[in-house]
C-alpha atoms as a PDB file:
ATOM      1  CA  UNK A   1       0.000   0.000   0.000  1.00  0.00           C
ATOM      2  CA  UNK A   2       2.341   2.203   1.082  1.00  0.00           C
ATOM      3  CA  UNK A   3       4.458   1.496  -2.303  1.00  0.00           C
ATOM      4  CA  UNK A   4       1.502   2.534  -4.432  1.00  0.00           C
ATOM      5  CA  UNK A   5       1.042   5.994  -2.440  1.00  0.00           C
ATOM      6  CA  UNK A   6       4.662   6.685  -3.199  1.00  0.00           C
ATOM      7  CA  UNK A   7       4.234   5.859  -6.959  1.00  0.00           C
ATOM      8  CA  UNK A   8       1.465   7.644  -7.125  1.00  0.00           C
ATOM      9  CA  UNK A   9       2.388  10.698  -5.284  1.00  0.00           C
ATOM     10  CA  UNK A  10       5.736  10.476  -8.372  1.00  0.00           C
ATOM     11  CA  UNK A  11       3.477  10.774 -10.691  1.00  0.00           C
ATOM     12  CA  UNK A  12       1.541  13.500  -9.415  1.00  0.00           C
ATOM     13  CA  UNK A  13       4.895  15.609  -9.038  1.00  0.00           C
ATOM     14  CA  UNK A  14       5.831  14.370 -12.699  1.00  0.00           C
ATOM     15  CA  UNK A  15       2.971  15.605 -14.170  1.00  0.00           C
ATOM     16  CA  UNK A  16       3.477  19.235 -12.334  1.00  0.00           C
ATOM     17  CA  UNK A  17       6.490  19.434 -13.330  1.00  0.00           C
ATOM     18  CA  UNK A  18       5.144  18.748 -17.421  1.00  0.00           C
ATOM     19  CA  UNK A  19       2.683  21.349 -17.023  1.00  0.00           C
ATOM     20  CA  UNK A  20       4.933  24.058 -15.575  1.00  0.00           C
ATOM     21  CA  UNK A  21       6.950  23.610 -18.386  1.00  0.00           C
ATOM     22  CA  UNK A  22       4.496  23.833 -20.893  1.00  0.00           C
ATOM     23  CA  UNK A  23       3.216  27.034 -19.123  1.00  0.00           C
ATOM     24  CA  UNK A  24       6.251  28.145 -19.386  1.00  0.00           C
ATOM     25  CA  UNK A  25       7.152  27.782 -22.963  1.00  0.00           C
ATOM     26  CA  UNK A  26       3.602  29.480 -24.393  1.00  0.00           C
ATOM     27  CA  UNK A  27       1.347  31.497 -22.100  1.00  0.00           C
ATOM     28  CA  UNK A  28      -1.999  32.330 -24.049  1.00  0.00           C
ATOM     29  CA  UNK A  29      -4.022  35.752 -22.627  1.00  0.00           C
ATOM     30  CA  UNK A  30      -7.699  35.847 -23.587  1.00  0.00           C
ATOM     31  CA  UNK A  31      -8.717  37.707 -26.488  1.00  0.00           C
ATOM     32  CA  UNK A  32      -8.965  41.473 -25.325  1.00  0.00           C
ATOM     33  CA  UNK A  33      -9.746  44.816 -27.384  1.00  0.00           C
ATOM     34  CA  UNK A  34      -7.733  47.539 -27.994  1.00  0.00           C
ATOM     35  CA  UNK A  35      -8.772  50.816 -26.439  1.00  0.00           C
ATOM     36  CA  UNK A  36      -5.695  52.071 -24.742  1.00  0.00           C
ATOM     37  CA  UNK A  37      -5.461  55.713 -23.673  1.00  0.00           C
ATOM     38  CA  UNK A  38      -3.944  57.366 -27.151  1.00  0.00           C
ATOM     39  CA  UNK A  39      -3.654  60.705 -25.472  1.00  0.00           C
ATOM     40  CA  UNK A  40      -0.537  58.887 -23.162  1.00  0.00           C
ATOM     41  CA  UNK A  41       1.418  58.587 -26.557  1.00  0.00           C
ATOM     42  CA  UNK A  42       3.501  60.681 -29.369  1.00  0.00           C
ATOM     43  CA  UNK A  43       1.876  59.507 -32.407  1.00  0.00           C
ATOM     44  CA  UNK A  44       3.899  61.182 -35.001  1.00  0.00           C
ATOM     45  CA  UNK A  45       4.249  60.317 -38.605  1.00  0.00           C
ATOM     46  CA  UNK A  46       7.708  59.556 -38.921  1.00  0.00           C
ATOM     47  CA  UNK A  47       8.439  58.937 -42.393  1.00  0.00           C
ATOM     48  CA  UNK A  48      11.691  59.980 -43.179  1.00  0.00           C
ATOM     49  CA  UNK A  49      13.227  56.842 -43.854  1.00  0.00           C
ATOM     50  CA  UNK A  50      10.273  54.616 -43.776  1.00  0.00           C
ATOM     51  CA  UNK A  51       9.940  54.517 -47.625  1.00  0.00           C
ATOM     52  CA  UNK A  52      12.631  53.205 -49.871  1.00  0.00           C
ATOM     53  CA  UNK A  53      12.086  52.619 -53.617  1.00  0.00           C
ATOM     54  CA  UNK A  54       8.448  52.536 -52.694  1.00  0.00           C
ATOM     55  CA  UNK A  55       8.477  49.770 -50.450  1.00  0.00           C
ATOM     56  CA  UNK A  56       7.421  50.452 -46.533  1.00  0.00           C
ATOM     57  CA  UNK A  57       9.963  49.924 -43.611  1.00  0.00           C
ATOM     58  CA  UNK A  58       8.594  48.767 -40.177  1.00  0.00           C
ATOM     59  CA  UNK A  59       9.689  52.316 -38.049  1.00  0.00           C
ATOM     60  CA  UNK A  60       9.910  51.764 -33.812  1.00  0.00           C
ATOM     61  CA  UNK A  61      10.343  54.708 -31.576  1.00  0.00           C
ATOM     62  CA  UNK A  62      11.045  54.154 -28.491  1.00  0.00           C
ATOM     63  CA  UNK A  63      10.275  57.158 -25.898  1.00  0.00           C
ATOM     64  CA  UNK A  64      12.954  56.910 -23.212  1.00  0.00           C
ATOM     65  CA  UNK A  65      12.707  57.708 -19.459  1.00  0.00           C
ATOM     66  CA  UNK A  66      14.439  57.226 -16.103  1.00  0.00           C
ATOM     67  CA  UNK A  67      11.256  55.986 -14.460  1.00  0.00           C
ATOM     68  CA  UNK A  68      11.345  52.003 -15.468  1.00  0.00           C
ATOM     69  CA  UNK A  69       8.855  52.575 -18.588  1.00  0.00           C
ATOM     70  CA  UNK A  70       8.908  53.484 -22.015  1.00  0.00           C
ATOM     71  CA  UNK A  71       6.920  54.312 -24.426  1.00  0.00           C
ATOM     72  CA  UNK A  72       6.934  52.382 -28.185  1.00  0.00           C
ATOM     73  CA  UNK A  73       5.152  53.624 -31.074  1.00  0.00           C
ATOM     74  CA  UNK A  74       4.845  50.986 -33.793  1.00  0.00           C
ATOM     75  CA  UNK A  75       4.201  52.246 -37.134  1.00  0.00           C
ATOM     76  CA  UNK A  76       3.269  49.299 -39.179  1.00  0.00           C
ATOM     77  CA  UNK A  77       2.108  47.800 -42.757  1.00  0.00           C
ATOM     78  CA  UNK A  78      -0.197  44.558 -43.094  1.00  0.00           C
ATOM     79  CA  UNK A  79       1.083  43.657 -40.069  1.00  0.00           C
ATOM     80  CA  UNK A  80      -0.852  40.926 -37.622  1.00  0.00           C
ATOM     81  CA  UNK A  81       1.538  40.227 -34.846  1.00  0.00           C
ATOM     82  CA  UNK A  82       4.209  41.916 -33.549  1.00  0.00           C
ATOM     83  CA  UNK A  83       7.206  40.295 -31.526  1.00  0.00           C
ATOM     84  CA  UNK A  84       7.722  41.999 -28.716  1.00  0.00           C
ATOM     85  CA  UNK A  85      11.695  41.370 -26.366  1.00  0.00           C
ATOM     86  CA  UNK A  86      10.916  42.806 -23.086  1.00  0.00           C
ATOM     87  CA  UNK A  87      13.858  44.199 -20.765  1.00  0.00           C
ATOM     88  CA  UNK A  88      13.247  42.098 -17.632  1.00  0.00           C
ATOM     89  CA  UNK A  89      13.889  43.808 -13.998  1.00  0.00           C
ATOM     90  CA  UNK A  90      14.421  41.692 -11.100  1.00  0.00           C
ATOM     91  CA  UNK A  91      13.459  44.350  -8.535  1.00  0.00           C
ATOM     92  CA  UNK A  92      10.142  44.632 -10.731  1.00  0.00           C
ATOM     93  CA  UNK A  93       9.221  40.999 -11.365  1.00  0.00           C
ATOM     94  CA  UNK A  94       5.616  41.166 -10.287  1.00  0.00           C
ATOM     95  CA  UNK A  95       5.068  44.288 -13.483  1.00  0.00           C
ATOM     96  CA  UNK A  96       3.352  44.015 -16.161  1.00  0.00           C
ATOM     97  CA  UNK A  97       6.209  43.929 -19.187  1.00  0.00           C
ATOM     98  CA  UNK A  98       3.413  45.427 -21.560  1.00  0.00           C
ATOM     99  CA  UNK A  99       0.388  47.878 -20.883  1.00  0.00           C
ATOM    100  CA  UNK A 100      -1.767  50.142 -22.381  1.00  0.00           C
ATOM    101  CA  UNK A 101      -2.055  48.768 -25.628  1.00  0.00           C
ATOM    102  CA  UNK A 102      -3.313  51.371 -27.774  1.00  0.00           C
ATOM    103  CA  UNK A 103      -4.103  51.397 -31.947  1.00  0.00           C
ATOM    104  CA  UNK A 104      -5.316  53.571 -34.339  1.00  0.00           C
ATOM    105  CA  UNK A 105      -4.873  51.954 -37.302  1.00  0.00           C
ATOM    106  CA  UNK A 106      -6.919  50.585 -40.640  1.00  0.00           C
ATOM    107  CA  UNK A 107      -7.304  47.035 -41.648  1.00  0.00           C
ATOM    108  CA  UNK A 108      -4.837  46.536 -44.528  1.00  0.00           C
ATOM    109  CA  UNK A 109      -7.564  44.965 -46.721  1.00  0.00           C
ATOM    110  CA  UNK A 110      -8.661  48.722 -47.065  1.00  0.00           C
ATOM    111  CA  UNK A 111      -5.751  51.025 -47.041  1.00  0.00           C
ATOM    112  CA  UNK A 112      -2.048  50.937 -48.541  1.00  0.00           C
ATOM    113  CA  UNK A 113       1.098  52.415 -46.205  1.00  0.00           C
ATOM    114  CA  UNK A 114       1.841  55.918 -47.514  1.00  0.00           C
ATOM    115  CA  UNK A 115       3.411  58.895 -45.818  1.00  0.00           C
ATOM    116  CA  UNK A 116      -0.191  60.389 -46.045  1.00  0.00           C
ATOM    117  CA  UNK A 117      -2.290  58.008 -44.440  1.00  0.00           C
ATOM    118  CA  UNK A 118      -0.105  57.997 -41.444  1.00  0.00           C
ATOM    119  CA  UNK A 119      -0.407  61.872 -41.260  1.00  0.00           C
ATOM    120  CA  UNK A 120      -3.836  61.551 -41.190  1.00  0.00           C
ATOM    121  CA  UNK A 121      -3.642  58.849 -38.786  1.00  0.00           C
ATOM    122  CA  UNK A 122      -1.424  60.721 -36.495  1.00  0.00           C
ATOM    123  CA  UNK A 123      -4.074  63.441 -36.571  1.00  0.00           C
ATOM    124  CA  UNK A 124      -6.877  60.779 -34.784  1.00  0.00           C
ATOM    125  CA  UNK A 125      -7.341  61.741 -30.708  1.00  0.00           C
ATOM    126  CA  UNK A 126      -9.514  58.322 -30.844  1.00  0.00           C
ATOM    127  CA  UNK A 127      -8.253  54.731 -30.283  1.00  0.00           C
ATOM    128  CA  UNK A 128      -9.375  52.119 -33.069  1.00  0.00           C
ATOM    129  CA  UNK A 129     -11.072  48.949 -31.195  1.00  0.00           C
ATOM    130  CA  UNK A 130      -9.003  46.325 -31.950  1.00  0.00           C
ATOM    131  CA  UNK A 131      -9.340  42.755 -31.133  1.00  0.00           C
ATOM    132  CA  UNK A 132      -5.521  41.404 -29.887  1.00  0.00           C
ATOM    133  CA  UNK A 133      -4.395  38.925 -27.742  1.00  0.00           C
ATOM    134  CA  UNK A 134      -0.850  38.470 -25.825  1.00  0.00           C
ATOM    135  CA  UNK A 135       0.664  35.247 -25.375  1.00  0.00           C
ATOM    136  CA  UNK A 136       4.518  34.447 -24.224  1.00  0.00           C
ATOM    137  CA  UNK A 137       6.926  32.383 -25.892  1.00  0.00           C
ATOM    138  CA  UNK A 138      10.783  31.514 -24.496  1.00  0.00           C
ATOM    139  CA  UNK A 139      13.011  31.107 -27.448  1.00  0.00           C
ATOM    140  CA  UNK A 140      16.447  30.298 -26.904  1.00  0.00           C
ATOM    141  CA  UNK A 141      16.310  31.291 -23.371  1.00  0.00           C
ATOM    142  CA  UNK A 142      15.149  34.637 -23.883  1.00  0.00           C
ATOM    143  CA  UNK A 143      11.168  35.678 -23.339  1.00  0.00           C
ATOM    144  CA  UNK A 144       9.088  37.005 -26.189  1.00  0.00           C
ATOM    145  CA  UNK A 145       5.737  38.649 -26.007  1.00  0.00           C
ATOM    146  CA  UNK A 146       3.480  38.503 -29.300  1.00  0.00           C
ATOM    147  CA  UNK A 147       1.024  41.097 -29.859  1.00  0.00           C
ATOM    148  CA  UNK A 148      -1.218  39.207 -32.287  1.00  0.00           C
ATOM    149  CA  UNK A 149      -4.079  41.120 -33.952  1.00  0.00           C
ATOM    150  CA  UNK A 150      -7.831  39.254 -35.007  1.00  0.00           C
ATOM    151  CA  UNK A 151      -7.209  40.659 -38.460  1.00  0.00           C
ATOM    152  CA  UNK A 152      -4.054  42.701 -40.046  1.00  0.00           C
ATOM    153  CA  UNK A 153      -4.050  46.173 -39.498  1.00  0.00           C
ATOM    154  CA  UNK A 154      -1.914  49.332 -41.234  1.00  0.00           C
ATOM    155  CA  UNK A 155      -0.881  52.520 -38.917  1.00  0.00           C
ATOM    156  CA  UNK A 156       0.051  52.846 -35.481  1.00  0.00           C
ATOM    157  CA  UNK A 157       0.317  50.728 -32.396  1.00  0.00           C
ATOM    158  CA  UNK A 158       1.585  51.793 -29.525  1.00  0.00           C
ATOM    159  CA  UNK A 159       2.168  50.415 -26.031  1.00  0.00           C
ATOM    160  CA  UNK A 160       4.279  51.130 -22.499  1.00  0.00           C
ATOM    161  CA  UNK A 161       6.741  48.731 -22.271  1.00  0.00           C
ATOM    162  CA  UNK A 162       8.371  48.206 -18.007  1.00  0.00           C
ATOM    163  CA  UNK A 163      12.343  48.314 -17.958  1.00  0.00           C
ATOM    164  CA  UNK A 164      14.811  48.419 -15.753  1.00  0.00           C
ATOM    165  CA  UNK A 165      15.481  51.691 -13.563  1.00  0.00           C
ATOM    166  CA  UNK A 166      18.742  53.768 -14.891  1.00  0.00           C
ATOM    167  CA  UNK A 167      20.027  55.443 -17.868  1.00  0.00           C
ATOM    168  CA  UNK A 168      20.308  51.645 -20.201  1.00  0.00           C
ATOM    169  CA  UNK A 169      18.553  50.504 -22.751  1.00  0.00           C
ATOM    170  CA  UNK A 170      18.477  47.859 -25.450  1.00  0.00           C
ATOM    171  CA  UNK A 171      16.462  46.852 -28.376  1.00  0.00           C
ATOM    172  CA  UNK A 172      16.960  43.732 -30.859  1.00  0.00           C
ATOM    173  CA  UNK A 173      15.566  44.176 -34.578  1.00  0.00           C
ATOM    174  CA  UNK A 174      15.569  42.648 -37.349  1.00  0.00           C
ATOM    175  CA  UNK A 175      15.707  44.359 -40.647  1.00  0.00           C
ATOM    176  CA  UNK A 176      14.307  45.702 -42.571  1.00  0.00           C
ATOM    177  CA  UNK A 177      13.175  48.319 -40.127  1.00  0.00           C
ATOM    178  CA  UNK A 178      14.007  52.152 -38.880  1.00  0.00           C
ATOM    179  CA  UNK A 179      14.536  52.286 -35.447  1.00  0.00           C
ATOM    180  CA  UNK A 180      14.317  55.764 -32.988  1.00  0.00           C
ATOM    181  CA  UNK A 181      15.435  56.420 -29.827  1.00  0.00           C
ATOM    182  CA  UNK A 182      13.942  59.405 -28.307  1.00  0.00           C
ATOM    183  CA  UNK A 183      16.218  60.470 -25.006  1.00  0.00           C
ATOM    184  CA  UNK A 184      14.409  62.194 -22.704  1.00  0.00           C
ATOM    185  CA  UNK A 185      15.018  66.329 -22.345  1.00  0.00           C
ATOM    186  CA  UNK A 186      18.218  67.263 -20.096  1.00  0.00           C
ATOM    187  CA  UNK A 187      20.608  63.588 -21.082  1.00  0.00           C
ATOM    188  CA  UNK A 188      22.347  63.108 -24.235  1.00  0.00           C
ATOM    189  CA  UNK A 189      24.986  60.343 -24.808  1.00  0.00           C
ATOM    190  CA  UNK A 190      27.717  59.516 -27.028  1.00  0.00           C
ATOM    191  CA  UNK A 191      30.684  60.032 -24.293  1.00  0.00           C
ATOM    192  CA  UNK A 192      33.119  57.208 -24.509  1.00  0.00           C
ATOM    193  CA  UNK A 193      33.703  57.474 -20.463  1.00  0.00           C
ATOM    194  CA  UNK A 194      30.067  57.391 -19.266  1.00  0.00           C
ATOM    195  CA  UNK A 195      27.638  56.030 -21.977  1.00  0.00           C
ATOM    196  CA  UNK A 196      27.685  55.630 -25.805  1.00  0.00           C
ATOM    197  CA  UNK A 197      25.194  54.042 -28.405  1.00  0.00           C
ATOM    198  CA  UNK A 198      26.126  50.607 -29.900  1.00  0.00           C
ATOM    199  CA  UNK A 199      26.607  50.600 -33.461  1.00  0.00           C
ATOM    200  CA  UNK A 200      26.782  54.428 -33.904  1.00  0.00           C
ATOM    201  CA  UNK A 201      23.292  55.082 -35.305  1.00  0.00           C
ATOM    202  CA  UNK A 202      22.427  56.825 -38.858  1.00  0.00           C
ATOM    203  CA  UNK A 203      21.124  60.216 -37.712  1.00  0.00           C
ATOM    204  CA  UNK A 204      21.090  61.931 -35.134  1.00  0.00           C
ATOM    205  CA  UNK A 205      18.952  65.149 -34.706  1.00  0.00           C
ATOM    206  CA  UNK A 206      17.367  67.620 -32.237  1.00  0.00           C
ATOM    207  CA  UNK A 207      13.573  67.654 -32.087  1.00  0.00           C
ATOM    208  CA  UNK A 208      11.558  70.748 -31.165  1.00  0.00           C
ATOM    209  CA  UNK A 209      11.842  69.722 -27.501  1.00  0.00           C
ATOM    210  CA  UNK A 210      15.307  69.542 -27.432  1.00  0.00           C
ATOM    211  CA  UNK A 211      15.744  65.626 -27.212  1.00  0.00           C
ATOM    212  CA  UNK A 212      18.124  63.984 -28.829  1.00  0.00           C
ATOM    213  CA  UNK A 213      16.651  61.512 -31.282  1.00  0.00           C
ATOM    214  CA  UNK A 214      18.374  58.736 -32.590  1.00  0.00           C
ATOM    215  CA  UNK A 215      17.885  56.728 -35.767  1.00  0.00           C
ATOM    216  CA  UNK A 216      19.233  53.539 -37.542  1.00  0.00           C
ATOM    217  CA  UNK A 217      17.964  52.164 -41.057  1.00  0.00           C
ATOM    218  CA  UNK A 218      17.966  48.991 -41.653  1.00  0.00           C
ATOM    219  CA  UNK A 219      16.759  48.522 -45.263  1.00  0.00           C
ATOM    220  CA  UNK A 220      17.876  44.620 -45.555  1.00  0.00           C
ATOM    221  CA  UNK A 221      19.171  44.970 -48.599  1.00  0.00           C
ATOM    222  CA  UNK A 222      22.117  42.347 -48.201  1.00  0.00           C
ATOM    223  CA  UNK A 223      24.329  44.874 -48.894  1.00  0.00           C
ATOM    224  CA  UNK A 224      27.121  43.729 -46.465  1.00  0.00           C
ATOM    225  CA  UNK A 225      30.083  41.515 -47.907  1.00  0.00           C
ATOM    226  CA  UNK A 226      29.190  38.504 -45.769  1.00  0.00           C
ATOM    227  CA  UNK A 227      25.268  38.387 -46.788  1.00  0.00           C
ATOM    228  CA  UNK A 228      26.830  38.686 -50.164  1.00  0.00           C
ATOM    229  CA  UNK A 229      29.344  35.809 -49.985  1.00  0.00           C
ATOM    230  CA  UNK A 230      26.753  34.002 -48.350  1.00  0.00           C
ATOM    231  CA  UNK A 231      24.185  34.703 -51.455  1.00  0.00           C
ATOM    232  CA  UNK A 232      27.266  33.916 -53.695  1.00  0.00           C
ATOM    233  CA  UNK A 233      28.007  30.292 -52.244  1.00  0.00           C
ATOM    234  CA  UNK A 234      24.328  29.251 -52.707  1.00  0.00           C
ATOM    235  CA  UNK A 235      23.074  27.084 -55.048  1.00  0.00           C
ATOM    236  CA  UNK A 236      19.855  28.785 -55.845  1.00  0.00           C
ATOM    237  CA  UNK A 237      21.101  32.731 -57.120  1.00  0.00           C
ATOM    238  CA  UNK A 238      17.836  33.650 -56.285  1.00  0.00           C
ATOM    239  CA  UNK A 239      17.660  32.596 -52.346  1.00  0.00           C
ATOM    240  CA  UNK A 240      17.040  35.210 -49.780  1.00  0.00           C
ATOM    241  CA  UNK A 241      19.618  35.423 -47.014  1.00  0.00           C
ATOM    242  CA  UNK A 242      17.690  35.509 -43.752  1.00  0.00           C
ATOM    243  CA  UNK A 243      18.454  38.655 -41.783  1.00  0.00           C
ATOM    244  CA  UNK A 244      20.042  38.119 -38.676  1.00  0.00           C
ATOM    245  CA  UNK A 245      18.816  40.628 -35.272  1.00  0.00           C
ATOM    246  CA  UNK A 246      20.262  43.709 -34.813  1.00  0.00           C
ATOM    247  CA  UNK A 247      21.039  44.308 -31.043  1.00  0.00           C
ATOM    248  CA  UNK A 248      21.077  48.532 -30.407  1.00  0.00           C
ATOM    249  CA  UNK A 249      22.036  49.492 -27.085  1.00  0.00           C
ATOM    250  CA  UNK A 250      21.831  53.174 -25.735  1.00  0.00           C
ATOM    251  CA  UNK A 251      23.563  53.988 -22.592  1.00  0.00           C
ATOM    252  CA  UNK A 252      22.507  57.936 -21.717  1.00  0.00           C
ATOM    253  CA  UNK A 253      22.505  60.093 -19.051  1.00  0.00           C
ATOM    254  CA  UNK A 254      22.566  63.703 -17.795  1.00  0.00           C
ATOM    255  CA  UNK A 255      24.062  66.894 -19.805  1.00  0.00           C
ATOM    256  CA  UNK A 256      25.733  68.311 -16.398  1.00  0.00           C
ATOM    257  CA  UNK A 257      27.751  64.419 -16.006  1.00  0.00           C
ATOM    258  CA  UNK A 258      30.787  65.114 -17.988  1.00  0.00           C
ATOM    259  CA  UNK A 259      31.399  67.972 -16.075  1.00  0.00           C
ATOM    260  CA  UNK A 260      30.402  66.356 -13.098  1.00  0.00           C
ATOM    261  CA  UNK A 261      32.811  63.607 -14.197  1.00  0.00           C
ATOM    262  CA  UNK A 262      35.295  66.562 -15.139  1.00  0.00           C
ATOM    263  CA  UNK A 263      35.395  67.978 -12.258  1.00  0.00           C
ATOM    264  CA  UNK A 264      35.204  64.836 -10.146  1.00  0.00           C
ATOM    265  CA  UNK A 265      38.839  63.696 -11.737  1.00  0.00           C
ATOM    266  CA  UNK A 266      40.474  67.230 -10.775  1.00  0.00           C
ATOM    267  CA  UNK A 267      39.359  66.843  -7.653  1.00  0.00           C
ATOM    268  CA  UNK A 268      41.206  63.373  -7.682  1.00  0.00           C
ATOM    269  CA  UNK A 269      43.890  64.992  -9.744  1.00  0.00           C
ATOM    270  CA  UNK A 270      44.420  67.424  -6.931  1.00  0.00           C
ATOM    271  CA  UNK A 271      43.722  65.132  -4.287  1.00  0.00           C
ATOM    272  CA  UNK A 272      46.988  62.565  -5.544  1.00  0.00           C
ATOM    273  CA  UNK A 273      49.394  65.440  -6.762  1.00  0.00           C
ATOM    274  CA  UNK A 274      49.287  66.440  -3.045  1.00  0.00           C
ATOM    275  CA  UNK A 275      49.508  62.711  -1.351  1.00  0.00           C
ATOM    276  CA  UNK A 276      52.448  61.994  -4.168  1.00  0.00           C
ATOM    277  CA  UNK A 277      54.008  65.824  -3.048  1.00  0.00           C
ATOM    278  CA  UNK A 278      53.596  64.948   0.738  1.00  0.00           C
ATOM    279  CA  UNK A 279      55.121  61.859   0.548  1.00  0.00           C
ATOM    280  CA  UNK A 280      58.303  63.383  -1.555  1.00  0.00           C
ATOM    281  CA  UNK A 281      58.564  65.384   1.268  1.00  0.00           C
ATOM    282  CA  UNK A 282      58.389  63.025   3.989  1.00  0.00           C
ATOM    283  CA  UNK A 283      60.930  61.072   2.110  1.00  0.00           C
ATOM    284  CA  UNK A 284      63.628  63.649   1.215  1.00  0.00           C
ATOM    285  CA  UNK A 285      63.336  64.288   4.751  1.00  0.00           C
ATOM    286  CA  UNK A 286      64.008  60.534   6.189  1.00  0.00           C
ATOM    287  CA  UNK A 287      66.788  61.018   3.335  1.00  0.00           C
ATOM    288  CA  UNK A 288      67.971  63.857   5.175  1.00  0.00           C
ATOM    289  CA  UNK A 289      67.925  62.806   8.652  1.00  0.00           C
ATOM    290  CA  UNK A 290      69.188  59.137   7.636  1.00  0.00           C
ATOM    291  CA  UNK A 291      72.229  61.136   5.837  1.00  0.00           C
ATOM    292  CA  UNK A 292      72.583  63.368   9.217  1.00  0.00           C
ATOM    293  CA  UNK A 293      72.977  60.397  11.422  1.00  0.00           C
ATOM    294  CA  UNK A 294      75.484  58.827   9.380  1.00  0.00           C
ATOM    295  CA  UNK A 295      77.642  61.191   9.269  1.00  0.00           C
ATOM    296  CA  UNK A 296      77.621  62.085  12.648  1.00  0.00           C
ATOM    297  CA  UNK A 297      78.589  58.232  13.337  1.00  0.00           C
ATOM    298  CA  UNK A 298      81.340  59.408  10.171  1.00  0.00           C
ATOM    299  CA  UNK A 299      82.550  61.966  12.380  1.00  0.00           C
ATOM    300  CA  UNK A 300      82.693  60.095  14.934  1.00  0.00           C
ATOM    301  CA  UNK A 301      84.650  56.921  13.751  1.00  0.00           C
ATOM    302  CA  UNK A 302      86.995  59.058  12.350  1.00  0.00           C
ATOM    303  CA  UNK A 303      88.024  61.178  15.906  1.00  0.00           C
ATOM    304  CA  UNK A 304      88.505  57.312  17.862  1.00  0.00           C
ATOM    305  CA  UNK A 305      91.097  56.216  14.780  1.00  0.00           C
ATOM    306  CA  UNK A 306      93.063  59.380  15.040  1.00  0.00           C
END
């Protein structure tokens, strides 16, 4: 009897242990509609790179803070789910990753991308109700959130997205795509001391707030030696070289640092120049007195021999 409990009571913790896995690997969200608060958002038409030879590249701006949150604006063509790489925080495990889903946006069977539909999208102060769901996915040890729409849509979707606290952040694309990071008002970056962007981006430009906005185009051209060796080697000339993620990292932080920092190393400047000149002095006097006291002894050696 008792042997039967304990099989049984294996099995039990067998089967936990399957499911917890499973639940782990895919986590489906019921289906929910999209009527985020718009108003929280910069929906801005950003098309100055988002059209090459008349084809439509996916553009991401990211709205940078200090505050563990930032805002994404998705501006996107025929698009039905978008893959979402959330910066996990331990201190903030029990958050949300993403919030306030919010679309305005046409179904694609309808519309076409063009620089003026998304001004006149930009000009909405209404959410479009939008069926979505959210599910999570762990690929290759690394958690993925897909925003998957009922139907695909063309325009804007934007969400919050919960990061970690500080002055870091990174996002992983895949091209084609235009990327923009959007510092917040007062930081900057690009010092090689405290914080610099990884690769250098395209463009960089000041809006009308005074934020430094930084932008990298990806068209996915294959224009890169290795993508074309790899083209080159294939048997089929006409095979399309999968893109491979981009990882952008932005390290920023305030305009007063490098002085800060500046002044911070004369102070240590000053500081060491006067332990290093106290301790010359200390020295050439030992020197001194050590020089004193032999020649006394000198002196003295030389009076007993006469």
């Amino acid at each position: 009897m008792m042997k039967k409990r304990t099989i049984m009571a294996f099995c039990i913790l067998m089967l936990l242990f399957l499911a917890v896995g499973c639940i782990d690997d895919l986590v489906p969200v019921d289906q929910q509609t999209s009527m985020g608060n718009i108003s929280s958002y910069e929906i801005e038409a950003f098309t100055n790179h988002s059209f090459i030879d008349g084809d439509f590249l996916p553009t991401a701006t990211f709205y940078l803070s200090r505050k563990g949150q930032t805002n994404v604006v998705y501006m996107v063509e025929n698009e039905s789910v978008i893959d979402i790489i959330p910066l996990e925080d331990l201190s903030s495990s029990n958050e949300e990753p993403v919030t306030d889903i919010a679309v305005i946006a046409s179904s694609s069977g309808n519309v076409s991308a063009s620089a003026r539909l998304f001004e006149e999208l930009s000009a909405s102060s209404e959410a479009t109700p939008v069926n979505y769901t959210l599910s999570e996915n762990v690929v290759r040890g690394q958690k993925h959130i897909y925003l998957k729409f009922s139907e695909p849509v063309t325009g804007f979707v934007a969400f919050t997205m919960s990061t970690p606290r500080g002055q870091d952040f990174l996002h992983i694309t895949t091209p084609p795509s235009v990327v923009r990071f959007v510092i917040p008002e007062g930081y900057t970056t690009g010092n090689l001391l405290i914080g610099k962007t990884t690769p250098a981006p395209d463009e960089i430009y000041y809006d009308s707030y005074g934020r430094s906005n930084l932008v990298w185009i990806s068209p996915g051209t294959a224009s890169s030696s290795i993508l074309e060796r790899l083209q080159s080697f294939s048997n089929n000339t006409d095979s399309q070289v999968e893109q491979i993620p981009r990882a952008i990292s932005v390290k920023y932080y305030s305009e007063s640092a490098p002085r800060g920092l500046l002044i911070a190393t004369l102070v240590l400047g000053m500081a060491a120049f006067l332990v290093l000149s106290g301790y010359r002095r200390e020295r050439k006097r030992l020197v001194r007195i050590r020089q004193d006291v032999e020649g006394r002894y000198s002196d003295r050696d030389k009076k007993k021999k006469k």
